[in-house]
N, C-alpha and C. Protein backbone atom coordinates (compact mmCIF):
# COMPACT_ATOMS: atom_id res chain seq x y z
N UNK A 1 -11.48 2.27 40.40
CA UNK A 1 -11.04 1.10 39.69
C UNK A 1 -10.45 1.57 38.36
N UNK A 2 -9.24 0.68 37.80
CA UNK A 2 -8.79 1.48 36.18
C UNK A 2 -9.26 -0.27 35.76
N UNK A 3 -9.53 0.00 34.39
CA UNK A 3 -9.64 -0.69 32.99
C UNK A 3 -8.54 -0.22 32.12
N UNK A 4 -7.96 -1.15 31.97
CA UNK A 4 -6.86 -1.25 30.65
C UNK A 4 -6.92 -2.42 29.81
N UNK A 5 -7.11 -1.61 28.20
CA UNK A 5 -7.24 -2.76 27.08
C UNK A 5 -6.93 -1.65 25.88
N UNK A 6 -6.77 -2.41 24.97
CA UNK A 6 -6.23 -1.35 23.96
C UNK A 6 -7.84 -1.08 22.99
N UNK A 7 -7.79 0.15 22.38
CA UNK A 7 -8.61 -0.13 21.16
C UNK A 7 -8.60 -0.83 19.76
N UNK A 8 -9.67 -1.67 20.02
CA UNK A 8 -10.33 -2.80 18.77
C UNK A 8 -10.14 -2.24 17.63
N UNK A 9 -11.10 -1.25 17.59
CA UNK A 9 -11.20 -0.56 16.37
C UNK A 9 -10.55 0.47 15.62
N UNK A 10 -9.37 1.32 16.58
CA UNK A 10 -8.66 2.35 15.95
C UNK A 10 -7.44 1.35 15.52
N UNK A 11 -6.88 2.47 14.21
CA UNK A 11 -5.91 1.68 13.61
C UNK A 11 -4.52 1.62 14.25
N UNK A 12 -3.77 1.11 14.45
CA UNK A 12 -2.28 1.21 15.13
C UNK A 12 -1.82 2.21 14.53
N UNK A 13 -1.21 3.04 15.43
CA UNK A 13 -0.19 3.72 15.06
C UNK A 13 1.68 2.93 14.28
N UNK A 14 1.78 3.46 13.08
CA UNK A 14 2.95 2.76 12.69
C UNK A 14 4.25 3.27 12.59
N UNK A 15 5.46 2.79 13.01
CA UNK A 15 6.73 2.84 13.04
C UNK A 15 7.86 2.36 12.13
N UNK A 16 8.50 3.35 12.06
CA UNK A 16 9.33 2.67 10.66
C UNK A 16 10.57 2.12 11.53
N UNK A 17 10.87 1.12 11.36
CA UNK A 17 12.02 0.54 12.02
C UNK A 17 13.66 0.22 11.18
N UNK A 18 14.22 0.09 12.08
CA UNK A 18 15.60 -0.07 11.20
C UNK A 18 16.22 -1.64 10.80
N UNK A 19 15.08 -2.58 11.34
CA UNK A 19 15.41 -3.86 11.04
C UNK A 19 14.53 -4.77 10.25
N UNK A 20 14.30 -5.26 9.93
CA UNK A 20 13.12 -6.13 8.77
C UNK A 20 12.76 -7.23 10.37
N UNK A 21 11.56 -6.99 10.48
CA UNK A 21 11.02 -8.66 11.47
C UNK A 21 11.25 -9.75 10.97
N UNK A 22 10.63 -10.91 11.18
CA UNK A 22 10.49 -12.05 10.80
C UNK A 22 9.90 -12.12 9.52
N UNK A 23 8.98 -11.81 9.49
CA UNK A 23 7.93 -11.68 8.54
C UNK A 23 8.29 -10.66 6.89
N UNK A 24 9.81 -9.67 7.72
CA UNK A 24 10.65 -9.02 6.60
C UNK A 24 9.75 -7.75 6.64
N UNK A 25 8.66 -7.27 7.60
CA UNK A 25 8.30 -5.94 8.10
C UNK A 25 9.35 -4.63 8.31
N UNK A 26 9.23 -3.39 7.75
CA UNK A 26 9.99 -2.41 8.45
C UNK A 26 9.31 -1.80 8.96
N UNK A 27 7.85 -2.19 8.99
CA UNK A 27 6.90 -1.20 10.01
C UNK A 27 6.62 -1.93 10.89
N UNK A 28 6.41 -1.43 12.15
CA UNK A 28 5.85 -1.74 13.85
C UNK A 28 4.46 -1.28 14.14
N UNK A 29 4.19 -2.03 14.45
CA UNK A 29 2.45 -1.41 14.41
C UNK A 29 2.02 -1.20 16.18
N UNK A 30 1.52 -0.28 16.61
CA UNK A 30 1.60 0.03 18.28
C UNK A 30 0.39 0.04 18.12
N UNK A 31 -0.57 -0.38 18.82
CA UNK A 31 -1.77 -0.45 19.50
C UNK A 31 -2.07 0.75 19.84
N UNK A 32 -3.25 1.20 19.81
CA UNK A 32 -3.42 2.44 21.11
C UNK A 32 -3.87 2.11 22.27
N UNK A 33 -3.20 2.48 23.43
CA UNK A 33 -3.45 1.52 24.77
C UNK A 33 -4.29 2.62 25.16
N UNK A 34 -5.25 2.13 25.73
CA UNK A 34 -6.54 2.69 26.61
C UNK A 34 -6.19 2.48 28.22
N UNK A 35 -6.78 3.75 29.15
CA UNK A 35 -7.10 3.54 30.44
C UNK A 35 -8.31 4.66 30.73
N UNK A 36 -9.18 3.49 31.47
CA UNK A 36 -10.55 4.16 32.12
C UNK A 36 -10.01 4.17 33.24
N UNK A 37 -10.86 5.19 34.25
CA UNK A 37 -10.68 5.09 35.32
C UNK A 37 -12.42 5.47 35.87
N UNK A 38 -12.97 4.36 36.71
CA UNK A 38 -14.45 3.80 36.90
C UNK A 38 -14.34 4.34 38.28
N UNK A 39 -15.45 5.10 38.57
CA UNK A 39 -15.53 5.79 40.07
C UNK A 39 -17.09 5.03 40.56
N UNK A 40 -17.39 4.69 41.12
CA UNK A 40 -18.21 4.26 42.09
C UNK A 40 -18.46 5.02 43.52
N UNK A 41 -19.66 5.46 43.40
CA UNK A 41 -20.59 6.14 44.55
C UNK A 41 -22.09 5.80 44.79
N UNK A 42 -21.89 5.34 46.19
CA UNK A 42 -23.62 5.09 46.52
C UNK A 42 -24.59 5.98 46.02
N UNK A 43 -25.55 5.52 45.79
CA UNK A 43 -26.61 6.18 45.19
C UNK A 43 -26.29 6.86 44.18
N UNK A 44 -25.31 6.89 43.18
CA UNK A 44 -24.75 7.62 41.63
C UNK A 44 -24.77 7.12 41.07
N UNK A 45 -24.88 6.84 39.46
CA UNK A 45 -24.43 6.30 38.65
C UNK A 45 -22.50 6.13 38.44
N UNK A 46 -21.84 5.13 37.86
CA UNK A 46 -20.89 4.91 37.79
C UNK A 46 -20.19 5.99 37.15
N UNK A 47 -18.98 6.97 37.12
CA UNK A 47 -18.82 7.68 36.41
C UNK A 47 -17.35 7.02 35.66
N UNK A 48 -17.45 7.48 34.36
CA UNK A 48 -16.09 6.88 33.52
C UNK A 48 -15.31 7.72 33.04
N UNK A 49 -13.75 7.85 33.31
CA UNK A 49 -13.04 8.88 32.67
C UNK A 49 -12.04 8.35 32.38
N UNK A 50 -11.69 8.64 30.90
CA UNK A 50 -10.33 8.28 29.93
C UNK A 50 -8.99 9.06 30.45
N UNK A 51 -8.21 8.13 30.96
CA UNK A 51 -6.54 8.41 31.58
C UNK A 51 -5.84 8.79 30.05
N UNK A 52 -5.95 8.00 29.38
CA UNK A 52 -4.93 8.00 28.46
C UNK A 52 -4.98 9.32 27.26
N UNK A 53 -4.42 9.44 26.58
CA UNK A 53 -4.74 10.26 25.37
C UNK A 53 -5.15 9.81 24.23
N UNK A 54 -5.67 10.34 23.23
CA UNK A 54 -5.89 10.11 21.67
C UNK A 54 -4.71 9.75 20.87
N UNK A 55 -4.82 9.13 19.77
CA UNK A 55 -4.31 8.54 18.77
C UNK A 55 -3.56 9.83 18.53
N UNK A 56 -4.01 10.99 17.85
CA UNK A 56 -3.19 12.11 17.71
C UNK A 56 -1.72 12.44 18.79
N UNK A 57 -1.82 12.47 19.49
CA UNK A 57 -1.18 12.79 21.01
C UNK A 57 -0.06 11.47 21.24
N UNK A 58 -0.83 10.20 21.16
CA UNK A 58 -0.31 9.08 20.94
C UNK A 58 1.01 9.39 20.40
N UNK A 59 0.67 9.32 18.88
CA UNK A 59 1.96 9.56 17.60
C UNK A 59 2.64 10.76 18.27
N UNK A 60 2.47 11.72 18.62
CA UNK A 60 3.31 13.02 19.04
C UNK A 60 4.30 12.04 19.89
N UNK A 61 3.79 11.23 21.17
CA UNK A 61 4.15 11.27 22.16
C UNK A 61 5.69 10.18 22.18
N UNK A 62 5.35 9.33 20.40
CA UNK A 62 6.12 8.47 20.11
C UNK A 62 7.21 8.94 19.18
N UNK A 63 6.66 9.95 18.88
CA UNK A 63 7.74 11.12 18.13
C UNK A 63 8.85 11.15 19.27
N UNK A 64 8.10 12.39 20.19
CA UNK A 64 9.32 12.79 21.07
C UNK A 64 10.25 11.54 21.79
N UNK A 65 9.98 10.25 21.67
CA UNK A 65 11.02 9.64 21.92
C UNK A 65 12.07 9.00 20.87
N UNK A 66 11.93 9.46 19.78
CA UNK A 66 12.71 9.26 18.92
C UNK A 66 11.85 8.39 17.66
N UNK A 67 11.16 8.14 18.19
CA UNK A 67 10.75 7.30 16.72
C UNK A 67 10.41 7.49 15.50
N UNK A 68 10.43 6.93 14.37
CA UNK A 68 10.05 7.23 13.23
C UNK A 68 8.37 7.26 12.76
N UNK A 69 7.56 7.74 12.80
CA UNK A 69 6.05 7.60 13.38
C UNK A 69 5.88 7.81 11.70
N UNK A 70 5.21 6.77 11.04
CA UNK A 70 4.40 7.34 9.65
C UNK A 70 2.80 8.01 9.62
N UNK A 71 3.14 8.70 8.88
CA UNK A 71 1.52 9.39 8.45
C UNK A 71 0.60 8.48 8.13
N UNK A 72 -0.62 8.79 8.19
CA UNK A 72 -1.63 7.50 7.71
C UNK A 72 -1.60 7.59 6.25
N UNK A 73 -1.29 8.53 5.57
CA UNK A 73 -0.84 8.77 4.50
C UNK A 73 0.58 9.09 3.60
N UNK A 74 1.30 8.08 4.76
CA UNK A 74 2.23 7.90 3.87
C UNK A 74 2.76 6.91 3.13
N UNK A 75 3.24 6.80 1.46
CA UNK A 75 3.10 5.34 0.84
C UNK A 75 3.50 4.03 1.81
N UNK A 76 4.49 4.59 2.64
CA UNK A 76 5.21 3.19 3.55
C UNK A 76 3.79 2.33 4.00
N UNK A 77 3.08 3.71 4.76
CA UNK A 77 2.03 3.21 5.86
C UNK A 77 0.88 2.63 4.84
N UNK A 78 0.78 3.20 4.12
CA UNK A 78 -0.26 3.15 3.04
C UNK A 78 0.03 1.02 2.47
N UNK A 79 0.86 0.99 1.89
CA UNK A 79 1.45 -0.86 1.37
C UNK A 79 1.51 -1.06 2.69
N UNK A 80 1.63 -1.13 3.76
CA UNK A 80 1.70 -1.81 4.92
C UNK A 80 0.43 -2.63 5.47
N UNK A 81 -0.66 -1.18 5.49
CA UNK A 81 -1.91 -2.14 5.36
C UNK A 81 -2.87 -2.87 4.58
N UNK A 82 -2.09 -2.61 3.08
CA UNK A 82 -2.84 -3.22 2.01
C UNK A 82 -1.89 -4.82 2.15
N UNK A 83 -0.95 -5.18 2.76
CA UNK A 83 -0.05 -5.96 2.98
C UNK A 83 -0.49 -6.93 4.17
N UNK A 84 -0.81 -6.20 5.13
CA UNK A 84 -1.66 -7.19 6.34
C UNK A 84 -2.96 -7.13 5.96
N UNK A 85 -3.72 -6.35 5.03
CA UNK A 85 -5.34 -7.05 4.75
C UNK A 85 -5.06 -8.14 3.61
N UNK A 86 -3.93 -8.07 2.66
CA UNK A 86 -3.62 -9.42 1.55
C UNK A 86 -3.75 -10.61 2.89
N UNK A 87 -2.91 -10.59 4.19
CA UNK A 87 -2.38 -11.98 4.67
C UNK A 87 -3.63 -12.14 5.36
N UNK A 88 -4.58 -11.15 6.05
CA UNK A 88 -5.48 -11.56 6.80
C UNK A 88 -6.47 -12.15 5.83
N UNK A 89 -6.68 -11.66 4.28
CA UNK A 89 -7.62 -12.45 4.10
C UNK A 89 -7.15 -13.69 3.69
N UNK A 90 -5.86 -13.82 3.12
CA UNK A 90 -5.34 -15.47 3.00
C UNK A 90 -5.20 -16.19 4.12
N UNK A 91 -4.89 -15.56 4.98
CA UNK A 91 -5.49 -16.88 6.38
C UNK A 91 -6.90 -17.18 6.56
N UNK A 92 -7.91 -15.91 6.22
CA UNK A 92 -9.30 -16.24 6.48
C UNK A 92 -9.39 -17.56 5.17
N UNK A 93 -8.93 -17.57 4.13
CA UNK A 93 -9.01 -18.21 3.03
C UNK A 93 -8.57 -19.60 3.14
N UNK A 94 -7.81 -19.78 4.20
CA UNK A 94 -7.23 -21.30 4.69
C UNK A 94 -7.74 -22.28 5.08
């Protein structure tokens, strides 16, 4: 059986884009997409193994297709998320 869902808790990987969104964003924020793959055998316990790669590997992998991938430390990436924790807490604030 596979499971696919992204991870909750790791941070998106971010992209510098060449157009402003809606919102007037030049960063893209990518999920890290997860896949288990769940083996089932009589009398075994269930065994679980991760298809996908790490966050590290991730960003490489979005490199080699051309993209602009920021550092977690870079100023772009850096105001980006001090920018979506301002709006998330003004919506929590609503």
């Amino acid at each position: 059986m596979r499971v696919y869902t992204h991870c909750a808790h790791c941070e998106p990987v971010l992209v510098r884009v060449d157009r402003a969104t809606a919102w007037g964003d030049i960063v893209q924020e990518h999920r890290l997409f997860v896949e288990f793959s769940l083996q089932f055998s009589d009398g075994e316990p269930m065994r679980v193994k991760r298809v996908t790669v790490g966050r590290d590997e991730f960003m490489e992998d979005l490199r080699r297709t051309g993209l602009r991938v920021l550092g977690d430390d870079e100023p772009l990436a850096v105001a980006h998320r001090e920018i979506q924790r301002a709006r998330q807490e003004s919506a929590r604030g609503s």
